[in-house]
PDB file of N, CA and C in Angstrom:
ATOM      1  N   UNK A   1       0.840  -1.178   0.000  1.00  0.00           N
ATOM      2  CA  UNK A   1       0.000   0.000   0.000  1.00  0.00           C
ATOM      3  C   UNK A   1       0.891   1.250   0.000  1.00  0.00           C
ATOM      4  N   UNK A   2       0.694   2.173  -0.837  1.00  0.00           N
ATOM      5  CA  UNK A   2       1.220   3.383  -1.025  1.00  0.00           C
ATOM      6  C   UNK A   2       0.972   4.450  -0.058  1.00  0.00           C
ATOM      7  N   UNK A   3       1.774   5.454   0.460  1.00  0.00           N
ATOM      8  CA  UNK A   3       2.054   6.232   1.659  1.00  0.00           C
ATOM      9  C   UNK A   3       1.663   7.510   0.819  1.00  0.00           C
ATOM     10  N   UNK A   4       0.899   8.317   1.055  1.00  0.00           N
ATOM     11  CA  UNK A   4       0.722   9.534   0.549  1.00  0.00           C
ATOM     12  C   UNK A   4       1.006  10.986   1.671  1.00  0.00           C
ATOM     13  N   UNK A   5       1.834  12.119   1.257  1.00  0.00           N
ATOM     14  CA  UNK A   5       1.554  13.139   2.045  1.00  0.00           C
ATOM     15  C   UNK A   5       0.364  14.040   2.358  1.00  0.00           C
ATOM     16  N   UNK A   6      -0.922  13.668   1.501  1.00  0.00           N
ATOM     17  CA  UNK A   6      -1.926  14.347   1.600  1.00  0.00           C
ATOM     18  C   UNK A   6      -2.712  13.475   2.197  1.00  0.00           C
ATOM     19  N   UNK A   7      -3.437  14.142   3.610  1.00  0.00           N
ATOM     20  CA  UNK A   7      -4.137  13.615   4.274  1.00  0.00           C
ATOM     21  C   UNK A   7      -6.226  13.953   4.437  1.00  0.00           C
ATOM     22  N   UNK A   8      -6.397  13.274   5.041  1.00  0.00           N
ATOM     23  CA  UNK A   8      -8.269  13.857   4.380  1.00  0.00           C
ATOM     24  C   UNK A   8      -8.714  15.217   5.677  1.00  0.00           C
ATOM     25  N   UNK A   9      -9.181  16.225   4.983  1.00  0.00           N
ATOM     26  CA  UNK A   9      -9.191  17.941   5.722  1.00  0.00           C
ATOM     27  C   UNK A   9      -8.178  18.451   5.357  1.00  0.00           C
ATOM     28  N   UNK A  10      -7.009  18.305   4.424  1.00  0.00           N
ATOM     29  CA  UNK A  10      -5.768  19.152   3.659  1.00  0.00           C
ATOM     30  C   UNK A  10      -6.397  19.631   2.852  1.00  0.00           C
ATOM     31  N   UNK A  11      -6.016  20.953   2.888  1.00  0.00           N
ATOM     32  CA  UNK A  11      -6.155  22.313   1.688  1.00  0.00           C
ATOM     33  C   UNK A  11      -5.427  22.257   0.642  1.00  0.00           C
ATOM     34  N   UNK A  12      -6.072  22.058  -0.111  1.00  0.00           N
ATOM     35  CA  UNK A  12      -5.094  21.393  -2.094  1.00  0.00           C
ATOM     36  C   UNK A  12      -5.249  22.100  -3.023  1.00  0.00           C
ATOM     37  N   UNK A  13      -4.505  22.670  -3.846  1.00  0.00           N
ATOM     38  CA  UNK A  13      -4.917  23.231  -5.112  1.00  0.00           C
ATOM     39  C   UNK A  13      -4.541  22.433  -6.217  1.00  0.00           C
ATOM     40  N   UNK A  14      -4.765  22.315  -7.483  1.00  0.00           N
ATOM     41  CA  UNK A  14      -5.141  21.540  -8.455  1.00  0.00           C
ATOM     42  C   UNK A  14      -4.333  22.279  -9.480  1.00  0.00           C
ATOM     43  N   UNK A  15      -2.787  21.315  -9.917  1.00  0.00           N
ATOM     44  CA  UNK A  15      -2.286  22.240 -10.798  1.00  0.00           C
ATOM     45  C   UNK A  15      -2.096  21.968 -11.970  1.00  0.00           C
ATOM     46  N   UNK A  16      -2.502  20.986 -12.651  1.00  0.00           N
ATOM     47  CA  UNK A  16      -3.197  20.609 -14.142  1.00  0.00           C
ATOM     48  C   UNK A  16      -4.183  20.295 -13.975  1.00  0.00           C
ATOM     49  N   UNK A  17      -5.118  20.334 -15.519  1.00  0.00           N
ATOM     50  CA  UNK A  17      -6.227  19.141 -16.092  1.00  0.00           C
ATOM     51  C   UNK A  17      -6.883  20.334 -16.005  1.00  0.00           C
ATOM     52  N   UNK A  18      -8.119  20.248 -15.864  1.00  0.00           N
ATOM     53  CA  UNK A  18      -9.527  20.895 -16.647  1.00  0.00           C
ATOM     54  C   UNK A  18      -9.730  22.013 -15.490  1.00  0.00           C
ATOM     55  N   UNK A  19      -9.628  21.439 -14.192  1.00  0.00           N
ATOM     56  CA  UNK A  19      -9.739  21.648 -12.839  1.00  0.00           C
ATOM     57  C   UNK A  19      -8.358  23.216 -12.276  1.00  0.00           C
ATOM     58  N   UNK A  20      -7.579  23.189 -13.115  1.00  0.00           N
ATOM     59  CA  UNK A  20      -6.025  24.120 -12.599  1.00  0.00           C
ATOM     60  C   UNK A  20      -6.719  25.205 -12.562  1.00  0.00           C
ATOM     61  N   UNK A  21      -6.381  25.669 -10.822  1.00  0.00           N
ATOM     62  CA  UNK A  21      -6.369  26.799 -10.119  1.00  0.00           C
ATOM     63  C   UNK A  21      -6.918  26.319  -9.127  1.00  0.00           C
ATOM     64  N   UNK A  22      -7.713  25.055  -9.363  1.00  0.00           N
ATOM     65  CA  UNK A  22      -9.273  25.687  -8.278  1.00  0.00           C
ATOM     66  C   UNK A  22      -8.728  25.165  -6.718  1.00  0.00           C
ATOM     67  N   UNK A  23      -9.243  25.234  -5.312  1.00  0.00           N
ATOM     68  CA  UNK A  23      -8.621  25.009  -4.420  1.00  0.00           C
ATOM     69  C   UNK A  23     -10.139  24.406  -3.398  1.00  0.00           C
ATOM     70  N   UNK A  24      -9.311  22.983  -3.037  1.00  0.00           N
ATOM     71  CA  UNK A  24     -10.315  22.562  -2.540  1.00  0.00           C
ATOM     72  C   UNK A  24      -9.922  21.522  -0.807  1.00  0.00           C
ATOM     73  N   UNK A  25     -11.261  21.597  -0.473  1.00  0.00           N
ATOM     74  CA  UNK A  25     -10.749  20.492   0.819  1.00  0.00           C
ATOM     75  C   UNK A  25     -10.884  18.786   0.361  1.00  0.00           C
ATOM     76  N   UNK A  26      -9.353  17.847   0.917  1.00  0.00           N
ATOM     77  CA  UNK A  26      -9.345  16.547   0.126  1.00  0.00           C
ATOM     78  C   UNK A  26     -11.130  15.989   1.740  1.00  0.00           C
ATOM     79  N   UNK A  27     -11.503  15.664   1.072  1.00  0.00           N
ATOM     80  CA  UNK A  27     -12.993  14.194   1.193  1.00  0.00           C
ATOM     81  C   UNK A  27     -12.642  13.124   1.750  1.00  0.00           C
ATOM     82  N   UNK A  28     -11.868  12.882   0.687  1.00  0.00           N
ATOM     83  CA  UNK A  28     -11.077  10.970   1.309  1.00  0.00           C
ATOM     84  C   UNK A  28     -10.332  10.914   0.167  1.00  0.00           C
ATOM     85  N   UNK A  29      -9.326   9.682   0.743  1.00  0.00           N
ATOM     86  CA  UNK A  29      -8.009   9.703   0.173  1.00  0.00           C
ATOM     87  C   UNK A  29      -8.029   7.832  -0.418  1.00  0.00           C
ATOM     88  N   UNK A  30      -7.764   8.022  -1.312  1.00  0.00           N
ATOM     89  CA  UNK A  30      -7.385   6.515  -1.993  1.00  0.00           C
ATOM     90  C   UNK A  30      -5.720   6.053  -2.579  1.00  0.00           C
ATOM     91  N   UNK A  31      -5.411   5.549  -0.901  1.00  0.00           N
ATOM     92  CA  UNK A  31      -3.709   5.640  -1.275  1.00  0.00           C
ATOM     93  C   UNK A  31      -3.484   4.240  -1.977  1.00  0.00           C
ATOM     94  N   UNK A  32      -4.342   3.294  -2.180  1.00  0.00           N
ATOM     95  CA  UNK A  32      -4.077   1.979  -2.948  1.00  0.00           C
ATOM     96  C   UNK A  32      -4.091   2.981  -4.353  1.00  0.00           C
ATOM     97  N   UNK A  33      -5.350   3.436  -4.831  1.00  0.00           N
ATOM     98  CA  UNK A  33      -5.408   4.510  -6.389  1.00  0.00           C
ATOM     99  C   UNK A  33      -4.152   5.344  -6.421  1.00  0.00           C
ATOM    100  N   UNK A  34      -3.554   5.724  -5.266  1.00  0.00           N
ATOM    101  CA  UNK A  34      -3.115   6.999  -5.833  1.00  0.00           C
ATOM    102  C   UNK A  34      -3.752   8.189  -5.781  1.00  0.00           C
ATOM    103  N   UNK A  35      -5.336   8.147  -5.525  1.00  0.00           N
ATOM    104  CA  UNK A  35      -6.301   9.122  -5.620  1.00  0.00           C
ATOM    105  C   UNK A  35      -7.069  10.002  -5.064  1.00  0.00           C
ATOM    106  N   UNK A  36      -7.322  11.006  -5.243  1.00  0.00           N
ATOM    107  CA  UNK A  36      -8.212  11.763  -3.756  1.00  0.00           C
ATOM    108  C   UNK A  36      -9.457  12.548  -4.513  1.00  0.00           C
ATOM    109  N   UNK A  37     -10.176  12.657  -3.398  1.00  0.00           N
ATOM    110  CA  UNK A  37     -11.375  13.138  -3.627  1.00  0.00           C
ATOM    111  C   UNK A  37     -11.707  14.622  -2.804  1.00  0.00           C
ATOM    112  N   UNK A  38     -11.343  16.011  -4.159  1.00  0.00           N
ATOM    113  CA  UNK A  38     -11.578  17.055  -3.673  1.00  0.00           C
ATOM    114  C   UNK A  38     -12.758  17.634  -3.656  1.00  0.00           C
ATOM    115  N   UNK A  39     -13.001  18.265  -2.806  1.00  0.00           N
ATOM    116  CA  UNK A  39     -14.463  19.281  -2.463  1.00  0.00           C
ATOM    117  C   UNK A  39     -14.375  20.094  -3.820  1.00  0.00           C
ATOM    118  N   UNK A  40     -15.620  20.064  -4.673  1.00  0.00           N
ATOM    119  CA  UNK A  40     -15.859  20.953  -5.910  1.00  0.00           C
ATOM    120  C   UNK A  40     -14.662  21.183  -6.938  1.00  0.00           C
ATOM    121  N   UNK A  41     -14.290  19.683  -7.088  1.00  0.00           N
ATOM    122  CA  UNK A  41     -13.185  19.592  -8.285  1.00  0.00           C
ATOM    123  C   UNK A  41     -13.271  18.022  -8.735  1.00  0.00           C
ATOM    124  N   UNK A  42     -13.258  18.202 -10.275  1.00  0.00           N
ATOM    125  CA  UNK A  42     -13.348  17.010 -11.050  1.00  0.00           C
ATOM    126  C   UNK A  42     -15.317  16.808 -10.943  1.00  0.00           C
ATOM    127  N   UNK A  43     -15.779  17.466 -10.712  1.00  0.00           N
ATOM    128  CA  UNK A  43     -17.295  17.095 -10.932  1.00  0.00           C
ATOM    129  C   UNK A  43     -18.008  16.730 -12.482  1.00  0.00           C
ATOM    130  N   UNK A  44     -18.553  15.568 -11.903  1.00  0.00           N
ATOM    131  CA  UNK A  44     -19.098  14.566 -13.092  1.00  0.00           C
ATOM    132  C   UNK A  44     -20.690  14.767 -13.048  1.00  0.00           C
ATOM    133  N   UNK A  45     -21.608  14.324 -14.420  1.00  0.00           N
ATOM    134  CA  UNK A  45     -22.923  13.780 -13.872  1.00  0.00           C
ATOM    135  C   UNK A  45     -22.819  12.693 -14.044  1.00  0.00           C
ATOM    136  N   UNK A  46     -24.206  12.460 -12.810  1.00  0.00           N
ATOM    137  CA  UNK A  46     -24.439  10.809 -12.725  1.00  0.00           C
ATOM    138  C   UNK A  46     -25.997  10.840 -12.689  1.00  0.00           C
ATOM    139  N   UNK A  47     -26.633   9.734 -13.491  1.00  0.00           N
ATOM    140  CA  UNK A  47     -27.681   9.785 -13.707  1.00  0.00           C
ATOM    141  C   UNK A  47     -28.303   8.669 -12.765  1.00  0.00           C
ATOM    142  N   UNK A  48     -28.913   9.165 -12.091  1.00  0.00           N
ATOM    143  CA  UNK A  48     -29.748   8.890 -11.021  1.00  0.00           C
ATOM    144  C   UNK A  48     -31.319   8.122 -10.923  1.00  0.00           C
ATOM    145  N   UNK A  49     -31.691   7.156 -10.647  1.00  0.00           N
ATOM    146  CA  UNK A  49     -32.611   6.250 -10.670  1.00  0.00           C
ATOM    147  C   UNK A  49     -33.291   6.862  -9.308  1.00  0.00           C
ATOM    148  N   UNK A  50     -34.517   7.019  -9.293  1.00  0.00           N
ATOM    149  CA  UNK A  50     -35.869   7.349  -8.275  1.00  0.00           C
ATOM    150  C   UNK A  50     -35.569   5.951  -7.490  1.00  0.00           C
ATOM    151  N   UNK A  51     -35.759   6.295  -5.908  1.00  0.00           N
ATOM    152  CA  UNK A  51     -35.657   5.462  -5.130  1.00  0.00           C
ATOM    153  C   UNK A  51     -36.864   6.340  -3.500  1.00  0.00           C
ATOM    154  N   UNK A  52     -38.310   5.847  -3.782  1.00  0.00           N
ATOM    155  CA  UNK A  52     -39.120   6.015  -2.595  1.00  0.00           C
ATOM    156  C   UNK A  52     -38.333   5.627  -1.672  1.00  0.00           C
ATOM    157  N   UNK A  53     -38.160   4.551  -1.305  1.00  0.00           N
ATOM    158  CA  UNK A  53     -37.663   3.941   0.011  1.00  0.00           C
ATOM    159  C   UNK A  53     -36.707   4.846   1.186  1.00  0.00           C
ATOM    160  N   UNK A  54     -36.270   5.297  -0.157  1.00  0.00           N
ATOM    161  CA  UNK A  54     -35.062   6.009   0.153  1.00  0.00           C
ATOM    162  C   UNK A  54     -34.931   7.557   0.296  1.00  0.00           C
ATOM    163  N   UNK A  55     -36.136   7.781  -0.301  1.00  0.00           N
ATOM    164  CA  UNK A  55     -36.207   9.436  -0.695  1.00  0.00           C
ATOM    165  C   UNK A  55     -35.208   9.831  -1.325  1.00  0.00           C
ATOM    166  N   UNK A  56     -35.026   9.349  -2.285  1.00  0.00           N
ATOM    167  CA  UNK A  56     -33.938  10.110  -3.609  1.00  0.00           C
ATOM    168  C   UNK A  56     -34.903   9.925  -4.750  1.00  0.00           C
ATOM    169  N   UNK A  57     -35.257  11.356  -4.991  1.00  0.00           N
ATOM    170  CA  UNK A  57     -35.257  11.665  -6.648  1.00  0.00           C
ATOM    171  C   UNK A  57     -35.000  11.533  -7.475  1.00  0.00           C
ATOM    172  N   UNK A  58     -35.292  10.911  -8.643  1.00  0.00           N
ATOM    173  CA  UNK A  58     -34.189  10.383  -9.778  1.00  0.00           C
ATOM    174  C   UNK A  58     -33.768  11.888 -10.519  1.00  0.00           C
ATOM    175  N   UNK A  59     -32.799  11.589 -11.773  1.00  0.00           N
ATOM    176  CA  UNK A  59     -32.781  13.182 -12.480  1.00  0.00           C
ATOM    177  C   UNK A  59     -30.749  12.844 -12.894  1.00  0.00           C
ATOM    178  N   UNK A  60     -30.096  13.726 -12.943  1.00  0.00           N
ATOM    179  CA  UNK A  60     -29.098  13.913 -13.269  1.00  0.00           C
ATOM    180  C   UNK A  60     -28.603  15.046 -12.131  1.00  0.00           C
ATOM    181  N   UNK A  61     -27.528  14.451 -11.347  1.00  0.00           N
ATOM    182  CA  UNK A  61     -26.749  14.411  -9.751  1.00  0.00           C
ATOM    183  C   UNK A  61     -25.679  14.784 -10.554  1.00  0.00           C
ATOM    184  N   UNK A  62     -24.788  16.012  -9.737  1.00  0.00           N
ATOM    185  CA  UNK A  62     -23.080  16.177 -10.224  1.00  0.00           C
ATOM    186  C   UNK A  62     -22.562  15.349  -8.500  1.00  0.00           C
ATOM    187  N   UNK A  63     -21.669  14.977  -8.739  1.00  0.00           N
ATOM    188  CA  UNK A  63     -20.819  14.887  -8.059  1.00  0.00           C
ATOM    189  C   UNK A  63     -19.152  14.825  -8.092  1.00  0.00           C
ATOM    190  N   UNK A  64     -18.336  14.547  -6.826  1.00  0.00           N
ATOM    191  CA  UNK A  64     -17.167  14.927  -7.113  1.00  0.00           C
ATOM    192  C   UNK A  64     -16.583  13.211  -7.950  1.00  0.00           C
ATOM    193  N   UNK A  65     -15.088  13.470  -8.783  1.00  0.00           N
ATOM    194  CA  UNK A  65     -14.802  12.161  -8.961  1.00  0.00           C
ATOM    195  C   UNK A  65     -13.454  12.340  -8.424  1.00  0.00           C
ATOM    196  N   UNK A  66     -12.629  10.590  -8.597  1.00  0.00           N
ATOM    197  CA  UNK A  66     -11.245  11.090  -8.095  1.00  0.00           C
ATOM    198  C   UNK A  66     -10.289  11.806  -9.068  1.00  0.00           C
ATOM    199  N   UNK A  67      -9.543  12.619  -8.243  1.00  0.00           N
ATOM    200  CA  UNK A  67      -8.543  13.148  -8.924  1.00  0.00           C
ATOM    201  C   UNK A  67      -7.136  12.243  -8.962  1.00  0.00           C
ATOM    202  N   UNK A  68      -5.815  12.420  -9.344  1.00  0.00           N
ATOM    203  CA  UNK A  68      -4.773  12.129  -9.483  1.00  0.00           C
ATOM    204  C   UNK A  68      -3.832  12.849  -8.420  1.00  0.00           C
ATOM    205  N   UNK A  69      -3.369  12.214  -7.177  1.00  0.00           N
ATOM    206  CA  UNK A  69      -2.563  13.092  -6.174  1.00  0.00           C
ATOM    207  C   UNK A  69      -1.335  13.768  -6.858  1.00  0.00           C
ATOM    208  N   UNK A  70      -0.389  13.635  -8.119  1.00  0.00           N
ATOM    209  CA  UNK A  70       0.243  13.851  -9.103  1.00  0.00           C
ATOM    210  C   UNK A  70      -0.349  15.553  -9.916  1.00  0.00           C
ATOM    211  N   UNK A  71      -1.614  15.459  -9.545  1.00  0.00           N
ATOM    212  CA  UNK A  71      -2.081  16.530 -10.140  1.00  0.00           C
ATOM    213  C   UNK A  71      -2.527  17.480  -8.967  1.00  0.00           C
ATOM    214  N   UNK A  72      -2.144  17.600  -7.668  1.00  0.00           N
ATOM    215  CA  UNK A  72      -2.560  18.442  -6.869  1.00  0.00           C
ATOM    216  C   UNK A  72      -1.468  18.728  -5.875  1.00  0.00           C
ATOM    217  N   UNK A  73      -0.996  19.994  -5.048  1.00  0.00           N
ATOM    218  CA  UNK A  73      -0.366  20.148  -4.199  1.00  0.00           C
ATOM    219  C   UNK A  73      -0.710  21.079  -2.746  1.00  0.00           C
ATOM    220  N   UNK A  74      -0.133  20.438  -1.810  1.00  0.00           N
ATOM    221  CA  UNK A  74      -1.154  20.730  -0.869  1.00  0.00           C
ATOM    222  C   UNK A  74      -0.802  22.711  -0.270  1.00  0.00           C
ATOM    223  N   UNK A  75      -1.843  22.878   0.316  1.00  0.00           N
ATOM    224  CA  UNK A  75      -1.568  24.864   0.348  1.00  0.00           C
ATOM    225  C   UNK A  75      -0.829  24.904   1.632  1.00  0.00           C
ATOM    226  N   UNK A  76      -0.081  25.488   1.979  1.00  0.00           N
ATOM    227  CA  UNK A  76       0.700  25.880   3.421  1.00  0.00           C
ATOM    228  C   UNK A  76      -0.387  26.920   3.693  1.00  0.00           C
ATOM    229  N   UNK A  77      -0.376  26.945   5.213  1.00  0.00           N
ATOM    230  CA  UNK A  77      -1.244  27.638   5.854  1.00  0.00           C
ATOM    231  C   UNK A  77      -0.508  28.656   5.999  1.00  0.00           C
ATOM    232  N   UNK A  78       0.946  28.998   6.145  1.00  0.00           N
ATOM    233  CA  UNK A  78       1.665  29.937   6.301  1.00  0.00           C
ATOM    234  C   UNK A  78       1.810  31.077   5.246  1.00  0.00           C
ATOM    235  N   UNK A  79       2.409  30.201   4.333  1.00  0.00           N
ATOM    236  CA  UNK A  79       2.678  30.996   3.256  1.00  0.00           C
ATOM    237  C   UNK A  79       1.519  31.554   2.077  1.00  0.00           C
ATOM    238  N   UNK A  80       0.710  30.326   2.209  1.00  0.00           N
ATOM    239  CA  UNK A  80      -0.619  30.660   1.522  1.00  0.00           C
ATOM    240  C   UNK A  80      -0.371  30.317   0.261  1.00  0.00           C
ATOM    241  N   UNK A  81       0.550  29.327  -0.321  1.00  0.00           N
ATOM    242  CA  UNK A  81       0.852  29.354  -1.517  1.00  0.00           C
ATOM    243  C   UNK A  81       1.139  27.432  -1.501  1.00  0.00           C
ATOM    244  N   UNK A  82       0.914  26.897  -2.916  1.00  0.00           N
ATOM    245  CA  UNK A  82       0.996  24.956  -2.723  1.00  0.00           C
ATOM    246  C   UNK A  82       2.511  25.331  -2.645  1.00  0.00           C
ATOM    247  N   UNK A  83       2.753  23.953  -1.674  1.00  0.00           N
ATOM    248  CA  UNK A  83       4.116  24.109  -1.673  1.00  0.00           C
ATOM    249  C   UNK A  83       4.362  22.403  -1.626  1.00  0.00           C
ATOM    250  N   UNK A  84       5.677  21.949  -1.402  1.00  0.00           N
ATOM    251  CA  UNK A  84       5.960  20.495  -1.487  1.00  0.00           C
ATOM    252  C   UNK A  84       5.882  19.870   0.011  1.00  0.00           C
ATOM    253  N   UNK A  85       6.047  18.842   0.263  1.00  0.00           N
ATOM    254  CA  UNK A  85       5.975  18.588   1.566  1.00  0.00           C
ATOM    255  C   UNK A  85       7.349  17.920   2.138  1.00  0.00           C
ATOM    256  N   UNK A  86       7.523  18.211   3.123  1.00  0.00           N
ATOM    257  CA  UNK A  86       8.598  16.961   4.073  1.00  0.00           C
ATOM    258  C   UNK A  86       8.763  16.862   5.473  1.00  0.00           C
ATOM    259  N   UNK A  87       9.852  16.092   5.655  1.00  0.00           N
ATOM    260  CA  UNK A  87       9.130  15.166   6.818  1.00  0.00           C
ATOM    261  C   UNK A  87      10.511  15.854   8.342  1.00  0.00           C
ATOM    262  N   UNK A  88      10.317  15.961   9.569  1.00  0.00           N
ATOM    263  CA  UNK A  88      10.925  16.368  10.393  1.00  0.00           C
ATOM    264  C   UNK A  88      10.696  15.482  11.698  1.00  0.00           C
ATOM    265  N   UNK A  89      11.591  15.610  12.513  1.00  0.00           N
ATOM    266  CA  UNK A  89      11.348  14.997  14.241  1.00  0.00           C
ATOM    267  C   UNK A  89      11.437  15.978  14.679  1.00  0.00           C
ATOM    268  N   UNK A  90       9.991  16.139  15.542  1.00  0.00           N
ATOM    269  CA  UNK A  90       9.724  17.448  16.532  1.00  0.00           C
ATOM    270  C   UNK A  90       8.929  16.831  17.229  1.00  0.00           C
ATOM    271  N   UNK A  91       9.999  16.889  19.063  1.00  0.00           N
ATOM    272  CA  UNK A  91       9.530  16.690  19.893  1.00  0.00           C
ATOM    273  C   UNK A  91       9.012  14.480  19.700  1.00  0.00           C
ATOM    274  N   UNK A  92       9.799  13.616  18.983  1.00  0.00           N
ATOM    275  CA  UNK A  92       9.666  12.932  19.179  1.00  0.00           C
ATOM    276  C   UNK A  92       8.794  11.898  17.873  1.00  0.00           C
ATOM    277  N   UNK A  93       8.115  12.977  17.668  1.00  0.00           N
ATOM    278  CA  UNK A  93       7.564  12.618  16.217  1.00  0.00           C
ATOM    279  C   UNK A  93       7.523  12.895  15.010  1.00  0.00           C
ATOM    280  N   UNK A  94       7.273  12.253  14.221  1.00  0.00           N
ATOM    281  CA  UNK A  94       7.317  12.547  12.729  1.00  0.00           C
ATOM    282  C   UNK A  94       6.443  13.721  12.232  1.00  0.00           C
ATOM    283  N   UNK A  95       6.694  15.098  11.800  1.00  0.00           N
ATOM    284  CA  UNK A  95       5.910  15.447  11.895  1.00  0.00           C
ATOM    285  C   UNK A  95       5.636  16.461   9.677  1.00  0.00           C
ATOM    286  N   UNK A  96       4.428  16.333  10.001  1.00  0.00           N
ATOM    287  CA  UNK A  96       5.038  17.256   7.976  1.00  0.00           C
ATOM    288  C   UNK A  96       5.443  18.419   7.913  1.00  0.00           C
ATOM    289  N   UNK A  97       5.775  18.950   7.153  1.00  0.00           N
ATOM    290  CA  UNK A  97       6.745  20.362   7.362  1.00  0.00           C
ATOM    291  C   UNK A  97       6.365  21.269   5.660  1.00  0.00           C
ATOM    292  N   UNK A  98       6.290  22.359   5.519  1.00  0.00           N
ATOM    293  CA  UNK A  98       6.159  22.896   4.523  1.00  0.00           C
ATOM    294  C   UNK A  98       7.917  22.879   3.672  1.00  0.00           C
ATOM    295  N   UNK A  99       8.076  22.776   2.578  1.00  0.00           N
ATOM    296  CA  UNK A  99       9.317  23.192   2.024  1.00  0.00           C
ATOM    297  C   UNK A  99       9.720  24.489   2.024  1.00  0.00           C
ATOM    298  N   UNK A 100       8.523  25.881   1.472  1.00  0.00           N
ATOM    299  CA  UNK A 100       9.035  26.469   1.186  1.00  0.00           C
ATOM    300  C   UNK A 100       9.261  27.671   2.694  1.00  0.00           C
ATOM    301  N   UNK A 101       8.502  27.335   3.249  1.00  0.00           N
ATOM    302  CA  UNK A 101       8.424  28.368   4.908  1.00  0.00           C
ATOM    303  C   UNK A 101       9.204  27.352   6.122  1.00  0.00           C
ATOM    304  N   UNK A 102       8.928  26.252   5.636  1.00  0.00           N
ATOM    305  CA  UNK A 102       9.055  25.595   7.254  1.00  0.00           C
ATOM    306  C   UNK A 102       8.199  25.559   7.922  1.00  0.00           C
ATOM    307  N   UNK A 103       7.478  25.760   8.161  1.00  0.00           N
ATOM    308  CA  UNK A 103       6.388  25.449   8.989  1.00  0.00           C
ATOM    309  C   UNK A 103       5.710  24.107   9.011  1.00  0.00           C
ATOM    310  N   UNK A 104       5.056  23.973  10.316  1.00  0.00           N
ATOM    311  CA  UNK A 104       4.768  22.261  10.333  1.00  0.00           C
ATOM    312  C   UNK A 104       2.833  22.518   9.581  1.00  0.00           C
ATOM    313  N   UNK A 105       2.590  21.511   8.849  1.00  0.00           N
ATOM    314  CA  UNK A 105       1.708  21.231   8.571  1.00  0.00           C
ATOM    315  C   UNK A 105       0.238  20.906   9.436  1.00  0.00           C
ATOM    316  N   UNK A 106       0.875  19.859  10.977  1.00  0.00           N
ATOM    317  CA  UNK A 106      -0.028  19.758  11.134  1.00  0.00           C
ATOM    318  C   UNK A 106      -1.023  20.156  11.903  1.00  0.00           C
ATOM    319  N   UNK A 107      -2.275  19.828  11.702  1.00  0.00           N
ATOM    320  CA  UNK A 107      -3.173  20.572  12.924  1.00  0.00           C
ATOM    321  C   UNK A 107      -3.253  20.712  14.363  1.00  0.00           C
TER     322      UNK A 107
END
């Protein structure tokens, strides 16, 4: 299983494909894919079947699809700008670190 630096509630911006600029919060993360799922990026339709039981409406639904972690980098809270990520011992643990400020990533 593949180790990814982007974790799910990271602030990402999207820097190819159809999607470049837009900036979103990751959903969930698919580190077997490779893949993540950003808030209001990569949106598809999906055509939707009526379900009483359920109270869903049928009709045509957007939703999000996965993106490519290759195609997104995560935003430093510091600097305010995507930056790369890496890794430090502070205070005992592993912790993520911005490249271009230094600053630790996490919450």
């Amino acid at each position: 299983m593949a180790t990814l630096n982007i974790r799910r509630n990271d602030q990402v911006q999207v820097m190819t494909g159809r999607d470049k600029g837009k900036q979103g919060r990751v959903l969930r993360v698919y580190p077997a894919k490779g893949k993540l799922l950003v808030e209001h990026v990569m949106v598809v339709k999906k055509h939707v079947r009526p379900n009483p039981q359920k109270q869903i409406k049928g009709g045509i639904a957007e939703q999000e699809s996965p993106i490519s972690v290759a195609n997104v980098m995560l935003l430093c809270a510091g600097c305010n700008k995507p930056s790369r990520v890496g890794f430090e011992e502070r205070g005992g643990r592993r912790v993520r670190v911005c490249k271009r400020c230094g600053n630790s990533l996490e919450k």
